[in-house]
C-alpha atoms as a PDB file:
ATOM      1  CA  UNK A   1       3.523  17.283  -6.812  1.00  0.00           C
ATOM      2  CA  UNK A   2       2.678  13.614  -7.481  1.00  0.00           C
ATOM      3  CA  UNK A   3       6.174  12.633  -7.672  1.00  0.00           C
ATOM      4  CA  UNK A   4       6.928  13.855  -3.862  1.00  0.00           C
ATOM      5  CA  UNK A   5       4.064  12.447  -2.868  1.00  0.00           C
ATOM      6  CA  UNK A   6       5.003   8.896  -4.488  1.00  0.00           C
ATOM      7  CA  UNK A   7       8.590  10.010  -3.474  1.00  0.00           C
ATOM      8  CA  UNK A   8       7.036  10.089   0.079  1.00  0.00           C
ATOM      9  CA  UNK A   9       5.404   6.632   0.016  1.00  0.00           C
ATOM     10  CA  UNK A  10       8.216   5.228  -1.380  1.00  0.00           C
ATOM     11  CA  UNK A  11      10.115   6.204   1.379  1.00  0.00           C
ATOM     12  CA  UNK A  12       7.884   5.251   3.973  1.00  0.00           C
ATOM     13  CA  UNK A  13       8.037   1.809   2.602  1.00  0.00           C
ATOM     14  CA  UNK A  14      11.976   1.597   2.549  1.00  0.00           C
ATOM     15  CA  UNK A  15      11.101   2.393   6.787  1.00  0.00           C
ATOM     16  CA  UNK A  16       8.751  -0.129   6.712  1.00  0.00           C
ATOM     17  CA  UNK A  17      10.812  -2.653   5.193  1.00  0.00           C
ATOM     18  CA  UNK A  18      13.718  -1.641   7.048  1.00  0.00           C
ATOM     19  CA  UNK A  19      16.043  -0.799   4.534  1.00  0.00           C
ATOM     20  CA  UNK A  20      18.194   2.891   5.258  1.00  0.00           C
ATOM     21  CA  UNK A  21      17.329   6.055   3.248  1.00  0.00           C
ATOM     22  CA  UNK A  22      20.634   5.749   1.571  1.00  0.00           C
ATOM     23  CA  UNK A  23      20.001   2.500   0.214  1.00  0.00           C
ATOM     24  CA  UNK A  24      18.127   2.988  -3.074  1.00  0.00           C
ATOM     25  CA  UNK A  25      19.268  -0.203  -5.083  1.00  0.00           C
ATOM     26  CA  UNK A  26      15.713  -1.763  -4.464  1.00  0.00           C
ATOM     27  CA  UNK A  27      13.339   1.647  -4.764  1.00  0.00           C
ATOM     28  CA  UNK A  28      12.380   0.620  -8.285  1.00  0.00           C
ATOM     29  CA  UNK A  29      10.977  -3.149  -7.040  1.00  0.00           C
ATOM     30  CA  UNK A  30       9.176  -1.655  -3.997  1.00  0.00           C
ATOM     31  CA  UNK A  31       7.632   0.670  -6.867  1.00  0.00           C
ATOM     32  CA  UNK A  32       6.206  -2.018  -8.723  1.00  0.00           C
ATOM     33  CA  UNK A  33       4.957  -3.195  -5.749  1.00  0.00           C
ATOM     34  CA  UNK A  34       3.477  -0.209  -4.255  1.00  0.00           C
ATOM     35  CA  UNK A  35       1.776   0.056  -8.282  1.00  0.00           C
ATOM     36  CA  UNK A  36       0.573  -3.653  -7.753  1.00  0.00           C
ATOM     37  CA  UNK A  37      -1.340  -2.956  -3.847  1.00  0.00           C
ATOM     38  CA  UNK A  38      -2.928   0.121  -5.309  1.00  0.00           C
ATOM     39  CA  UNK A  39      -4.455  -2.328  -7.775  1.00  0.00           C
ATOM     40  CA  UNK A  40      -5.587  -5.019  -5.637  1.00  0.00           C
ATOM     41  CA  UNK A  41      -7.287  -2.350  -3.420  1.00  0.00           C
ATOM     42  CA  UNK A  42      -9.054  -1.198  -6.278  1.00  0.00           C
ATOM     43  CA  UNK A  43      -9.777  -4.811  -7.652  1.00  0.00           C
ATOM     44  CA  UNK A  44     -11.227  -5.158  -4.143  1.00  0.00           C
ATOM     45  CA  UNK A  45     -13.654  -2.758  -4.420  1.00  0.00           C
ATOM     46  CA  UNK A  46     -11.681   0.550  -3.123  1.00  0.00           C
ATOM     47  CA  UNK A  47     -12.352   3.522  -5.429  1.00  0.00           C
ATOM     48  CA  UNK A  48      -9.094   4.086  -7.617  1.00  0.00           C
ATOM     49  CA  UNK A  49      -8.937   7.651  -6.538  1.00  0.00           C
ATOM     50  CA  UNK A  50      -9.125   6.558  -2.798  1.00  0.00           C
ATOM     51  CA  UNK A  51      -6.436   3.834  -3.968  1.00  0.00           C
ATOM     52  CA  UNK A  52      -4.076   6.876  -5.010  1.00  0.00           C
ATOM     53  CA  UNK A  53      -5.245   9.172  -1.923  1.00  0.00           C
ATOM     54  CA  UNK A  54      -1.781   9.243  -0.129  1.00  0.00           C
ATOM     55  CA  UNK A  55      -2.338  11.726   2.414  1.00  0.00           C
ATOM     56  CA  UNK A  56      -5.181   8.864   3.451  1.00  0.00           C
ATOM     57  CA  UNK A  57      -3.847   6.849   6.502  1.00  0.00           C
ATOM     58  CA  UNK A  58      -5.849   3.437   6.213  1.00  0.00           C
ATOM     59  CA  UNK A  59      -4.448   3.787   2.321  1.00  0.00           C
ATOM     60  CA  UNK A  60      -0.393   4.317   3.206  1.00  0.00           C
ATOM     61  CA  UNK A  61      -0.730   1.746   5.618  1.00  0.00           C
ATOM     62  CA  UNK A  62      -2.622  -0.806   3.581  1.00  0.00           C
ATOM     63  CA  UNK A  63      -0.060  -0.382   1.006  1.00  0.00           C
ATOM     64  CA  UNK A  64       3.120  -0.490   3.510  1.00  0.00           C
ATOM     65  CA  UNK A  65       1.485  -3.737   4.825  1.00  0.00           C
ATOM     66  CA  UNK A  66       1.005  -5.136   1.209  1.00  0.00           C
ATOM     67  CA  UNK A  67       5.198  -4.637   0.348  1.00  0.00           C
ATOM     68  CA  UNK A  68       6.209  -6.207   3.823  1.00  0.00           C
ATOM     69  CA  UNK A  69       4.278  -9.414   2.471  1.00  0.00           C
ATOM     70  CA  UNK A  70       5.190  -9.046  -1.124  1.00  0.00           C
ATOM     71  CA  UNK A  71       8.472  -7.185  -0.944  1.00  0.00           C
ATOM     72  CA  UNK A  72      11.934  -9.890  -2.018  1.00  0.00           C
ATOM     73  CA  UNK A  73      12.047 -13.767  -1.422  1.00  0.00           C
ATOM     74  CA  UNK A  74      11.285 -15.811   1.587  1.00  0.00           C
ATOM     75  CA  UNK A  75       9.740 -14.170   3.345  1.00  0.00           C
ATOM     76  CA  UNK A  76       8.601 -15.440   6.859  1.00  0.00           C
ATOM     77  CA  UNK A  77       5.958 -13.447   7.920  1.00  0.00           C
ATOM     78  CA  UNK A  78       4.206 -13.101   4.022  1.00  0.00           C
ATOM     79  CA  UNK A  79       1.119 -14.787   4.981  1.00  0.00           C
ATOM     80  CA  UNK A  80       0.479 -12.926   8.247  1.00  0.00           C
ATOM     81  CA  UNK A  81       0.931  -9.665   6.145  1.00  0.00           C
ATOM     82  CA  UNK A  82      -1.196 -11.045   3.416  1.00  0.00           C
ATOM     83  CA  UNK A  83      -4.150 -11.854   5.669  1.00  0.00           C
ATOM     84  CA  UNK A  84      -4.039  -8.482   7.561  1.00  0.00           C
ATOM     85  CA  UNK A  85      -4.036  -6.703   3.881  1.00  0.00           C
ATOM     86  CA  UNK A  86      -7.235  -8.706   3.118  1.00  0.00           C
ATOM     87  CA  UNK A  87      -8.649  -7.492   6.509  1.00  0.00           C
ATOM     88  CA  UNK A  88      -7.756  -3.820   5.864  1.00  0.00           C
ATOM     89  CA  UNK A  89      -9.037  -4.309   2.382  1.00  0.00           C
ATOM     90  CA  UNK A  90     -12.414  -5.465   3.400  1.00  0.00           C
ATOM     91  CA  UNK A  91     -13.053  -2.657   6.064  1.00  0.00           C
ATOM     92  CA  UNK A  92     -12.363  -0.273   3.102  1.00  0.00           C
ATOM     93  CA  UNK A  93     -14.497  -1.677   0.595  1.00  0.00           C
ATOM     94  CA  UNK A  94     -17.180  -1.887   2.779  1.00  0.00           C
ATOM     95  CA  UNK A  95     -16.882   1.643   3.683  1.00  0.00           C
ATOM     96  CA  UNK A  96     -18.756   4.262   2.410  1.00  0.00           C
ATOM     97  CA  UNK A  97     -15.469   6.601   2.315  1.00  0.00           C
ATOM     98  CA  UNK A  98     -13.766   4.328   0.719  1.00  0.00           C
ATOM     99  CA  UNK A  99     -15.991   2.397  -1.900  1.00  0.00           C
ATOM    100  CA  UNK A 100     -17.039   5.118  -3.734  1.00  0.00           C
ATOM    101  CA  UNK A 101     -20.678   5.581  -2.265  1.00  0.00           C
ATOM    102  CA  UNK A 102     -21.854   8.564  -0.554  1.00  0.00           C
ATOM    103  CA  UNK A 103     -19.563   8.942   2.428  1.00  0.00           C
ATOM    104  CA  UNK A 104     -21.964  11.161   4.689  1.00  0.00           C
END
């Protein structure tokens, strides 16, 4: 079960970046990556199981937005991506849902 669902992920990043379902040659650097935005959001204060909650929108997206700025070499738009991961990451630490406080 976990694999689809990091099967998924991974898959929805290859969209994200662009890169057709055939093409597989970089699945095991978008991995690490995906591994290493799960970690900042928890070093940023999101709870590591809301960090590993895939079916969680704000969470795929935070991480698909994380591998557009982090994903292969010069890249143009890093910075942008960067700053709206630190935005996303902020509204989710803050949040109750997300932070690991009471959410109700």
């Amino acid at each position: 079960m976990a694999d689809k669902a990091k099967s998924k992920l991974l898959n929805a990043c290859r969209a994200a970046l662009r890169i057709p379902n055939f093409c597989n040659d970089f699945d095991e650097e978008i991995a690490d990556v995906i591994d290493a935005a799960r970690a900042e959001l928890v070093a940023g204060g999101v709870s590591d199981a809301k960090a590993h909650d895939d079916e969680d929108g704000r969470v795929r997206l935070a991480i698909k937005v994380y591998v557009k700025a982090n994903f292969g070499m010069d890249n143009p738009d890093a910075e942008k991506f960067m700053r709206s991961f630190e935005t996303m990451l902020t509204s989710m630490s803050g949040d109750s849902a997300y932070n690991g406080g009471d959410a109700e």
